[in-house]
C-alpha atoms as a PDB file:
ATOM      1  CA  UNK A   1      -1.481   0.441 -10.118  1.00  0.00           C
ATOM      2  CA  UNK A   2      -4.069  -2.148  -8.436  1.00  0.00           C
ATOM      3  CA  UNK A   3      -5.485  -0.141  -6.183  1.00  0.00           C
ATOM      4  CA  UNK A   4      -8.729  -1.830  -3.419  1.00  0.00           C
ATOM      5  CA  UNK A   5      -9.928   1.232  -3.994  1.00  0.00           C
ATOM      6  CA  UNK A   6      -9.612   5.156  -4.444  1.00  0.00           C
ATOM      7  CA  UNK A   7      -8.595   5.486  -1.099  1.00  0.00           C
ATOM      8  CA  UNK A   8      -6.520   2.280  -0.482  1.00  0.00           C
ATOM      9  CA  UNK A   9      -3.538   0.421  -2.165  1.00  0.00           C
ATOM     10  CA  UNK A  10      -0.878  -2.169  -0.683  1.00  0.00           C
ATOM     11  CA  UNK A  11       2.193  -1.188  -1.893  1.00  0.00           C
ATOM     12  CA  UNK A  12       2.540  -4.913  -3.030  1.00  0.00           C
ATOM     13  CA  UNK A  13       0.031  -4.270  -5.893  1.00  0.00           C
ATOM     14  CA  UNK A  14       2.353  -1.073  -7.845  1.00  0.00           C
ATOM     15  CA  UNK A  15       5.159  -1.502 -10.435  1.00  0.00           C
ATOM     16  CA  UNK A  16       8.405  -0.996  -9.103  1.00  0.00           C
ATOM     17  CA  UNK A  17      10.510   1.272 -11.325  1.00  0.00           C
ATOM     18  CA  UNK A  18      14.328   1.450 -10.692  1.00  0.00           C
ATOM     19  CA  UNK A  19      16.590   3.221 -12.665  1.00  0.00           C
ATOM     20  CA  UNK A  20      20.029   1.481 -14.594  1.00  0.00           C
ATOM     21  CA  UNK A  21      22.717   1.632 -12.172  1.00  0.00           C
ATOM     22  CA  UNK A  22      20.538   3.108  -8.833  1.00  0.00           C
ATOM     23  CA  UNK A  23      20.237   1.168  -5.981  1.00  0.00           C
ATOM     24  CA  UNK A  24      16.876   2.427  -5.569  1.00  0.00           C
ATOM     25  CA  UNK A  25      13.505   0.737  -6.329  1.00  0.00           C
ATOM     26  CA  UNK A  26      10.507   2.793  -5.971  1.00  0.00           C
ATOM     27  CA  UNK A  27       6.818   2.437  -6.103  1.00  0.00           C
ATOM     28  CA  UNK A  28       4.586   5.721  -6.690  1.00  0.00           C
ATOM     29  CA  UNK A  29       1.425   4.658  -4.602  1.00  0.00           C
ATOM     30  CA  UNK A  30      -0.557   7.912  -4.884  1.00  0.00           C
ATOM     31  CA  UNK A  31       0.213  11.317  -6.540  1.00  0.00           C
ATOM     32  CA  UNK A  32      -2.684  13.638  -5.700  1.00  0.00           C
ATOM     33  CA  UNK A  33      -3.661  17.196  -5.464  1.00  0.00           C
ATOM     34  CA  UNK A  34      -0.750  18.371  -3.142  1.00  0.00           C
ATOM     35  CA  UNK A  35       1.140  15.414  -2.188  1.00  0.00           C
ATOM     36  CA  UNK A  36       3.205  12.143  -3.656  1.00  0.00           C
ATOM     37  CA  UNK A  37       3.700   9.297  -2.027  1.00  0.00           C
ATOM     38  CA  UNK A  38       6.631   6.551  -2.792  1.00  0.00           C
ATOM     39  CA  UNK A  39       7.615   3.591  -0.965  1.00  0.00           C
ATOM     40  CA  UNK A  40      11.342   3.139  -1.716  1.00  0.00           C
ATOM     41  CA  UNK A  41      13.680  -0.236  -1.571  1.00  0.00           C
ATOM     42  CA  UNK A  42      17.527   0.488  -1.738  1.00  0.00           C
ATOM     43  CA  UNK A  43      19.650  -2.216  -2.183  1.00  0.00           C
ATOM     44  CA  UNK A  44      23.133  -2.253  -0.651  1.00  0.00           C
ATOM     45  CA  UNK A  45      25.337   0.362  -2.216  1.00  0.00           C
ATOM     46  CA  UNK A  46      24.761   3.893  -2.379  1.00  0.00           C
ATOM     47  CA  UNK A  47      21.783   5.155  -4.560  1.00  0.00           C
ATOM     48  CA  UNK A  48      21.762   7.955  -7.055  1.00  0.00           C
ATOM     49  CA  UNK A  49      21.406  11.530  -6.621  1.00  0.00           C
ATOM     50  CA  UNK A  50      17.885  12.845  -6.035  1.00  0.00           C
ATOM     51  CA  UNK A  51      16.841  16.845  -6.226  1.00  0.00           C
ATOM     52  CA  UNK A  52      13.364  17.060  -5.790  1.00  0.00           C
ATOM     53  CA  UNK A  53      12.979  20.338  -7.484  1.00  0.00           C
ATOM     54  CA  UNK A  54      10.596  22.855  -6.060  1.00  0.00           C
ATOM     55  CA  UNK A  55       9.032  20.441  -3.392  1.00  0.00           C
ATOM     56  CA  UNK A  56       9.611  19.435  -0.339  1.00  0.00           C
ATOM     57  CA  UNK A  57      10.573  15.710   0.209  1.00  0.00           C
ATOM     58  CA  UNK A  58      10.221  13.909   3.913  1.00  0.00           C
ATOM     59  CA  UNK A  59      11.705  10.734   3.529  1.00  0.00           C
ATOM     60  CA  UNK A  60      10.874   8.127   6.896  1.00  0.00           C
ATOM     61  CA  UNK A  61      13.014   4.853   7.420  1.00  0.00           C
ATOM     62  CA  UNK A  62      10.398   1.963   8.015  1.00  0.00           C
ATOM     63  CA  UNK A  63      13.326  -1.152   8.233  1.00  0.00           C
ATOM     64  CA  UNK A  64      17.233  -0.983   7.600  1.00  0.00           C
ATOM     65  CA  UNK A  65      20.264   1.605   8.552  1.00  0.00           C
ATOM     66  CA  UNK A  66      22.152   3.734   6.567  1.00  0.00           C
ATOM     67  CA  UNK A  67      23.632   7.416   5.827  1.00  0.00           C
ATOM     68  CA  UNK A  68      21.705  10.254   3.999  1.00  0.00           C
ATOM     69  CA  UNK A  69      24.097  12.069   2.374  1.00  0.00           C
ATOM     70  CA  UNK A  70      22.464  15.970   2.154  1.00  0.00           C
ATOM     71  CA  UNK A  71      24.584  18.438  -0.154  1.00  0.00           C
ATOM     72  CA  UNK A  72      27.742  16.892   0.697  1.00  0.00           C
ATOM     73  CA  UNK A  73      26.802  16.483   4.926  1.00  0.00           C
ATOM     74  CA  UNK A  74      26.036  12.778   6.167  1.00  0.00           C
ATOM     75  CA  UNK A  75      23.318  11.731   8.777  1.00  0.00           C
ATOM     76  CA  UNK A  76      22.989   8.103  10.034  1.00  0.00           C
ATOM     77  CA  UNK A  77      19.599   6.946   9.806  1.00  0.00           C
ATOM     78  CA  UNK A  78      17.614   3.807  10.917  1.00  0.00           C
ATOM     79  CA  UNK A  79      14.323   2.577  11.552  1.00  0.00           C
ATOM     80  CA  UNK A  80      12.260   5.378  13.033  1.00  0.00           C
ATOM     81  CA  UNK A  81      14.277   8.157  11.559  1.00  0.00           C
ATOM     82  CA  UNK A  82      12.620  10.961   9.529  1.00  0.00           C
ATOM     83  CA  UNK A  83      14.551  13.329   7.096  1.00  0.00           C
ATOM     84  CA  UNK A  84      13.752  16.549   5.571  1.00  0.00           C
ATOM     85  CA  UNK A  85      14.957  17.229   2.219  1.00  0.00           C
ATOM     86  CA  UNK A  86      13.644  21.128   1.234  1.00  0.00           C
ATOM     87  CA  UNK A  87      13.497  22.523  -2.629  1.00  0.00           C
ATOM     88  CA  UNK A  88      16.935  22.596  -4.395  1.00  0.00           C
ATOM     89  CA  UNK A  89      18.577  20.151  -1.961  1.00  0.00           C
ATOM     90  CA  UNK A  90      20.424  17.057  -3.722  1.00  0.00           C
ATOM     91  CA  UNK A  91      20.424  13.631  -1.530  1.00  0.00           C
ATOM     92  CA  UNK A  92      21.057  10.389  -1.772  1.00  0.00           C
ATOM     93  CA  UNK A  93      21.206   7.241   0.283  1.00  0.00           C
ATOM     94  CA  UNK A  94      24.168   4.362   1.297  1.00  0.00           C
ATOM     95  CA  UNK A  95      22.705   1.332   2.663  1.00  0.00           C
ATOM     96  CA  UNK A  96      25.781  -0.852   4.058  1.00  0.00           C
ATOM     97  CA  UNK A  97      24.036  -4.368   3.300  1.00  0.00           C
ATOM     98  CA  UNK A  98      23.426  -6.692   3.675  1.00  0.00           C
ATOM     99  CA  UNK A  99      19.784  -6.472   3.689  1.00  0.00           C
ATOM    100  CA  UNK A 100      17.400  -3.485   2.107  1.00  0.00           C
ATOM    101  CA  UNK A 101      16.700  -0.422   3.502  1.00  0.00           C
ATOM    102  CA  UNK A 102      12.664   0.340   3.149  1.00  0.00           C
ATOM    103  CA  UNK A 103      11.877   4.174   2.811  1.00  0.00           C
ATOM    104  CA  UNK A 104       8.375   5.987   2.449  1.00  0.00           C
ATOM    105  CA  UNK A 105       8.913   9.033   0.683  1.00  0.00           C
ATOM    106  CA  UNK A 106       6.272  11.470   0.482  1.00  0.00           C
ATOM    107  CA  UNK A 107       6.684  15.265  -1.273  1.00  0.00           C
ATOM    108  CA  UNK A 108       4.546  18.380  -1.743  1.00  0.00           C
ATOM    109  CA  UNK A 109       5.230  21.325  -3.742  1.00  0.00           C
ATOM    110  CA  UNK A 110       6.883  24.295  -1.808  1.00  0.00           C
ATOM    111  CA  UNK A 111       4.923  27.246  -1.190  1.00  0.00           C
ATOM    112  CA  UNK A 112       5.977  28.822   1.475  1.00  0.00           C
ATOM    113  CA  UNK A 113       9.500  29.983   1.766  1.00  0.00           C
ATOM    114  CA  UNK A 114      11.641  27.840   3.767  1.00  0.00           C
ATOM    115  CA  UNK A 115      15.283  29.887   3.294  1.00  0.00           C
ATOM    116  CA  UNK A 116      16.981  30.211   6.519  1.00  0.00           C
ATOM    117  CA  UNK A 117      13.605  28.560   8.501  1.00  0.00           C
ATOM    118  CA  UNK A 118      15.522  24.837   8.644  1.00  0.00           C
ATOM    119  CA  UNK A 119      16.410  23.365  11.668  1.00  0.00           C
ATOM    120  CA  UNK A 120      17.005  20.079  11.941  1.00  0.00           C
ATOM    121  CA  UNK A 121      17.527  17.554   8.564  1.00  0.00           C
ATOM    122  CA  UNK A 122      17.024  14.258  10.833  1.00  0.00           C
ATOM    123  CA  UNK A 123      14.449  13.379  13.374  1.00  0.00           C
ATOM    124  CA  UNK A 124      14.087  10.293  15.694  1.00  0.00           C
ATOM    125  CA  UNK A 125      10.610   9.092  16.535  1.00  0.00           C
ATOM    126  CA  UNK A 126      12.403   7.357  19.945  1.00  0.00           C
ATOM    127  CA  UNK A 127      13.205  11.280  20.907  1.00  0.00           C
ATOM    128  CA  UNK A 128       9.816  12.965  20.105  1.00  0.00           C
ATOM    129  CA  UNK A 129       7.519  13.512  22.977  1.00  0.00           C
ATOM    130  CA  UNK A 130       3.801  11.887  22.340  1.00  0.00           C
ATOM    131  CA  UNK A 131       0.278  13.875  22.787  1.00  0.00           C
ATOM    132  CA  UNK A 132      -2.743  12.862  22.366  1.00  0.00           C
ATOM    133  CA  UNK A 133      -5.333  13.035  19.741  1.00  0.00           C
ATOM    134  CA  UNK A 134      -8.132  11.225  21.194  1.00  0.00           C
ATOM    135  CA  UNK A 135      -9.131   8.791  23.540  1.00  0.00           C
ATOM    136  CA  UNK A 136      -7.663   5.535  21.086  1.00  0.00           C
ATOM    137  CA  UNK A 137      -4.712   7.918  19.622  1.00  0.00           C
ATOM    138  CA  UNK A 138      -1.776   9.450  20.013  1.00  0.00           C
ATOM    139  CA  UNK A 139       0.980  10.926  17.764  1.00  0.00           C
ATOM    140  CA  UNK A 140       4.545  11.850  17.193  1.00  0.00           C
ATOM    141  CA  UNK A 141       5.466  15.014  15.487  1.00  0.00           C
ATOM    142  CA  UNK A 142       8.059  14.226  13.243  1.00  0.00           C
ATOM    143  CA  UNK A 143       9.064  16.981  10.801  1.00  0.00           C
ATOM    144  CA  UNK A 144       7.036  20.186  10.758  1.00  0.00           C
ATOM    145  CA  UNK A 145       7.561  23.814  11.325  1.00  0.00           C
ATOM    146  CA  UNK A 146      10.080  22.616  14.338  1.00  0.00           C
ATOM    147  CA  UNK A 147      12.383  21.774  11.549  1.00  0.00           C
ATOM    148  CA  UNK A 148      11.853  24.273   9.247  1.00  0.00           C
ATOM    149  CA  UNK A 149       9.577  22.555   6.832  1.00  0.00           C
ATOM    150  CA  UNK A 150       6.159  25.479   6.827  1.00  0.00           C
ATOM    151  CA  UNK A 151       4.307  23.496   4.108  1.00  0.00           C
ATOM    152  CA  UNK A 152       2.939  20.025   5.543  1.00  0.00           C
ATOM    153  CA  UNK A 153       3.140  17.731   8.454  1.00  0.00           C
ATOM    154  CA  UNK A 154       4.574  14.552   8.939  1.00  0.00           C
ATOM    155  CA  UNK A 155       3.692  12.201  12.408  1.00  0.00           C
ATOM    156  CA  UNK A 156       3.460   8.699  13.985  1.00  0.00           C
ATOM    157  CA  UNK A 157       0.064   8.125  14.689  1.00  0.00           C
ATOM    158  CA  UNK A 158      -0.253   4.990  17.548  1.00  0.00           C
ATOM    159  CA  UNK A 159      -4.037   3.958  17.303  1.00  0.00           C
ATOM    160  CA  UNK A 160      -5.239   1.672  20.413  1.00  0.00           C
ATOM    161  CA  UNK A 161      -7.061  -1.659  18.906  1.00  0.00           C
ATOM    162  CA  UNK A 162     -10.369   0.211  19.080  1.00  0.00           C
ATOM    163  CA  UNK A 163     -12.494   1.567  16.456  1.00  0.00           C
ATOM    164  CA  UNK A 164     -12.687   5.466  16.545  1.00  0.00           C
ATOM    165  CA  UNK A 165     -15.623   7.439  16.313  1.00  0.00           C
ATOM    166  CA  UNK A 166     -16.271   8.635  11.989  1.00  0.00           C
ATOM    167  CA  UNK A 167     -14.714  11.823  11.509  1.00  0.00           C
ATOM    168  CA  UNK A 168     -12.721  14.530   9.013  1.00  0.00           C
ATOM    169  CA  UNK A 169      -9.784  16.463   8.720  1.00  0.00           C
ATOM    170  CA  UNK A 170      -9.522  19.902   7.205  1.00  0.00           C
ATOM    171  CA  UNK A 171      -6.107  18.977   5.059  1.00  0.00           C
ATOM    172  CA  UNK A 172      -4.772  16.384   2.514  1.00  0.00           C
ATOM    173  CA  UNK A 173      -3.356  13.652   4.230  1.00  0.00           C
ATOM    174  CA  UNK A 174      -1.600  10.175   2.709  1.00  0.00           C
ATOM    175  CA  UNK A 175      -0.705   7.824   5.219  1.00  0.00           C
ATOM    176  CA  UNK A 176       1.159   3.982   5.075  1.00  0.00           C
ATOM    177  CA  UNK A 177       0.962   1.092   7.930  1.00  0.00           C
ATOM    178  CA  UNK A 178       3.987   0.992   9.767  1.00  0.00           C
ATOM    179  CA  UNK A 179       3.045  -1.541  12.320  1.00  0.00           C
ATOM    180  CA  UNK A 180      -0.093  -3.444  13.030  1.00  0.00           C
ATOM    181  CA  UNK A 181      -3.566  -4.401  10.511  1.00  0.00           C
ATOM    182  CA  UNK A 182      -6.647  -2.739  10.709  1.00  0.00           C
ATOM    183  CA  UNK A 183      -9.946  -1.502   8.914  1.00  0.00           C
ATOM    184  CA  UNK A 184     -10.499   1.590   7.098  1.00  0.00           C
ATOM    185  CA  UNK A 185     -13.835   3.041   6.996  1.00  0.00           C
ATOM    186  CA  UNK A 186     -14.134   5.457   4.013  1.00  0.00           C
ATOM    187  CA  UNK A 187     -15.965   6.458   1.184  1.00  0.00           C
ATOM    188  CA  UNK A 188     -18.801   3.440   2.143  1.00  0.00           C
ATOM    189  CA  UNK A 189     -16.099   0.826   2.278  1.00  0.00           C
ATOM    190  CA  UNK A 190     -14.325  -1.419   5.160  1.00  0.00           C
ATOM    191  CA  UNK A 191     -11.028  -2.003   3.694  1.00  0.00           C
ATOM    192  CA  UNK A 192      -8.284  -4.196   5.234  1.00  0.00           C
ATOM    193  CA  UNK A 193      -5.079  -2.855   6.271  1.00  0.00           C
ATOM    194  CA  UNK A 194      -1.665  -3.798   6.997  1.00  0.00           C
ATOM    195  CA  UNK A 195       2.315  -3.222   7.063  1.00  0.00           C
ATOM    196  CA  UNK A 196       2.314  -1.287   3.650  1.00  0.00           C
ATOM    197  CA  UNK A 197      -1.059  -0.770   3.013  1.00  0.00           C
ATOM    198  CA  UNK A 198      -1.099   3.045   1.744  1.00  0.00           C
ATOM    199  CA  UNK A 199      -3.993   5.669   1.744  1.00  0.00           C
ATOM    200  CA  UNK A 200      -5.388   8.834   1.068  1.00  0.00           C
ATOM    201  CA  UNK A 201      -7.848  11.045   2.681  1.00  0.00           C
ATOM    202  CA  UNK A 202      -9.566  14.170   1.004  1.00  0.00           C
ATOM    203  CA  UNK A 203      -9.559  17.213   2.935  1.00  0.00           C
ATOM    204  CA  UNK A 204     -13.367  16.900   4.740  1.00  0.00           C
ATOM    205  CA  UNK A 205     -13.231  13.466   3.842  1.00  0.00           C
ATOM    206  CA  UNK A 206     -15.187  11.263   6.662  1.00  0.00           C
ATOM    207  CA  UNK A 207     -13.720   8.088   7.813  1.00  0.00           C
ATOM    208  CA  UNK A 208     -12.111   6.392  10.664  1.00  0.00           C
ATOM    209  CA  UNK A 209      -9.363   3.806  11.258  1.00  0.00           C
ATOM    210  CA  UNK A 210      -9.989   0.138  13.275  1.00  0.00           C
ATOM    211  CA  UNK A 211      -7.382  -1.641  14.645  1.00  0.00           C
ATOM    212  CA  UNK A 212      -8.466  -5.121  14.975  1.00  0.00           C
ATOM    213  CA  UNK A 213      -5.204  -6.460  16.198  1.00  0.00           C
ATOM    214  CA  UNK A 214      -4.461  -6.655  19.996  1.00  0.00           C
ATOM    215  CA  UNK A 215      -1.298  -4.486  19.918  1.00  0.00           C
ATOM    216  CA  UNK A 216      -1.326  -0.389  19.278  1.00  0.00           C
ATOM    217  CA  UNK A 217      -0.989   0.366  15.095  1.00  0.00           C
ATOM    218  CA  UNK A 218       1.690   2.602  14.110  1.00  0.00           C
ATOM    219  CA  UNK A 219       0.762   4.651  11.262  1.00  0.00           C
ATOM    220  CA  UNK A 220       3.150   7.086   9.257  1.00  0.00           C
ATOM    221  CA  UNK A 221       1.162   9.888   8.110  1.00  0.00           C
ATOM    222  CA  UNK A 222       2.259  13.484   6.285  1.00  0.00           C
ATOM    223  CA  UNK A 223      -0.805  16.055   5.615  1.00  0.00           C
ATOM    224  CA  UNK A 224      -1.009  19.257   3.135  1.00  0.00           C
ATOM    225  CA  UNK A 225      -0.731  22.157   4.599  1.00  0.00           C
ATOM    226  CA  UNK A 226       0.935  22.159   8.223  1.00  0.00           C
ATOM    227  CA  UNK A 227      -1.793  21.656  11.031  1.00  0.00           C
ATOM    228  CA  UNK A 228      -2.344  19.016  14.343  1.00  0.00           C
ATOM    229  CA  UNK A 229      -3.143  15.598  13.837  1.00  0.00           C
ATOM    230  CA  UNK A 230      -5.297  15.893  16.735  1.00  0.00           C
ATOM    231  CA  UNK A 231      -7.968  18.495  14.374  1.00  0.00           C
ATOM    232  CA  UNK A 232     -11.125  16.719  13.885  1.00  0.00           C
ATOM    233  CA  UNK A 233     -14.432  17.298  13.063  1.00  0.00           C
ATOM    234  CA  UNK A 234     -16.823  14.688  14.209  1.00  0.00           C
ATOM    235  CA  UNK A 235     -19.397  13.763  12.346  1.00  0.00           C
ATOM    236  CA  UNK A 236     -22.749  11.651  12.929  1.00  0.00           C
ATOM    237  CA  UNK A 237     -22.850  10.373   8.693  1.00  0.00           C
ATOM    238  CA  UNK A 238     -20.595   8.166   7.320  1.00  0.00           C
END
């Protein structure tokens, strides 16, 4: 992996591995204390099956269509849909063609009980309602508790070109550029970003996110364990 840093890789710089025979080429970007983060290609056809044992997996459709087939039941996704997978639950994906369908995949280990708390499998970002974080940013829930997933958090952050005051969150949280290029400000470093830049955050880890572009950035982010995107701390050292 060529990572820009500790906190920062394009998912341009990691190996793709793909399996004989699976439609699906994936690229582990981070694997950290709670949380793994994969950006997936599938080609046209339908992928192999995937169980991701003991963890939950909450899969978000960046570009493409196609059907997530869950334990036998299929759900039509496209870009902007999110998916939750829970422990023990066997999935894979059919991408009609003709081009790819691009997937960020993140998963955390299950440790709260989640039998009988599911909801919903699929999510639309177009249906969510939008609250605000700060003055530059507002998110999406995407799947949470309102699904049944108790573990972690995963949201549409839309940051305003703007730089945001330096600040922490209490959790673990990885996060990839959907839309838009930006600065992050972490760990002493400015560090470009853009459609598939990936990162991680430390819990208490001070930083903040620039959008230098002239249109609102549109970042997917998931975060170990469960809690707002809008909890901050503010801080006056960087």
């Amino acid at each position: 992996m060529a990572a820009v840093s500790e906190f920062v890789v394009d998912e341009a710089d990691v190996e793709a591995v793909q399996d004989d025979g699976n439609t699906a080429s994936a690229r582990l970007t981070f694997q950290v204390e709670h949380l793994e983060q994969r950006v997936i290609r599938y080609a046209p056809g339908r992928s192999g099956a995937r169980m991701p044992e003991g963890r939950h997996e909450l899969l978000y459709v960046v570009a493409g269509v196609g059907e997530l087939e869950l334990d036998g039941a299929r759900y039509p996704v496209e870009q902007g849909t999110a998916a939750f997978v829970a422990p023990g639950e066997t999935y894979a994906v059919e991408n009609p063609g003709p081009g790819e369908l691009l997937v960020v995949a993140v998963s955390a280990r299950a440790d709260l009980d989640v039998a009988g708390a599911r909801r919903k499998v699929t999510v639309r970002f177009d249906d969510q309602a939008e609250h605000t974080a700060s003055v530059e940013r507002r998110f999406r829930y995407l799947i949470n508790e309102d699904a049944g997933c108790l573990d972690v958090t995963q949201f549409i952050g839309i940051v305003e070109p703007s730089k945001a005051p330096f600040h922490s969150h209490p959790y673990e949280e990885l996060g990839y550029i959907v839309r838009g290029e930006g600065i992050a400000h972490v760990g002493g470093q400015s560090i470009p970003l853009r459609p598939g830049s990936c990162f991680h955050l430390p819990p208490e880890k001070v930083h903040c996110i620039e959008n230098v572009g002239p249109e609102p950035m549109y970042i997917l982010g998931v975060f170990h364990p469960s809690d707002s995107p809008a909890n901050r701390v503010y801080r006056d050292n960087k």
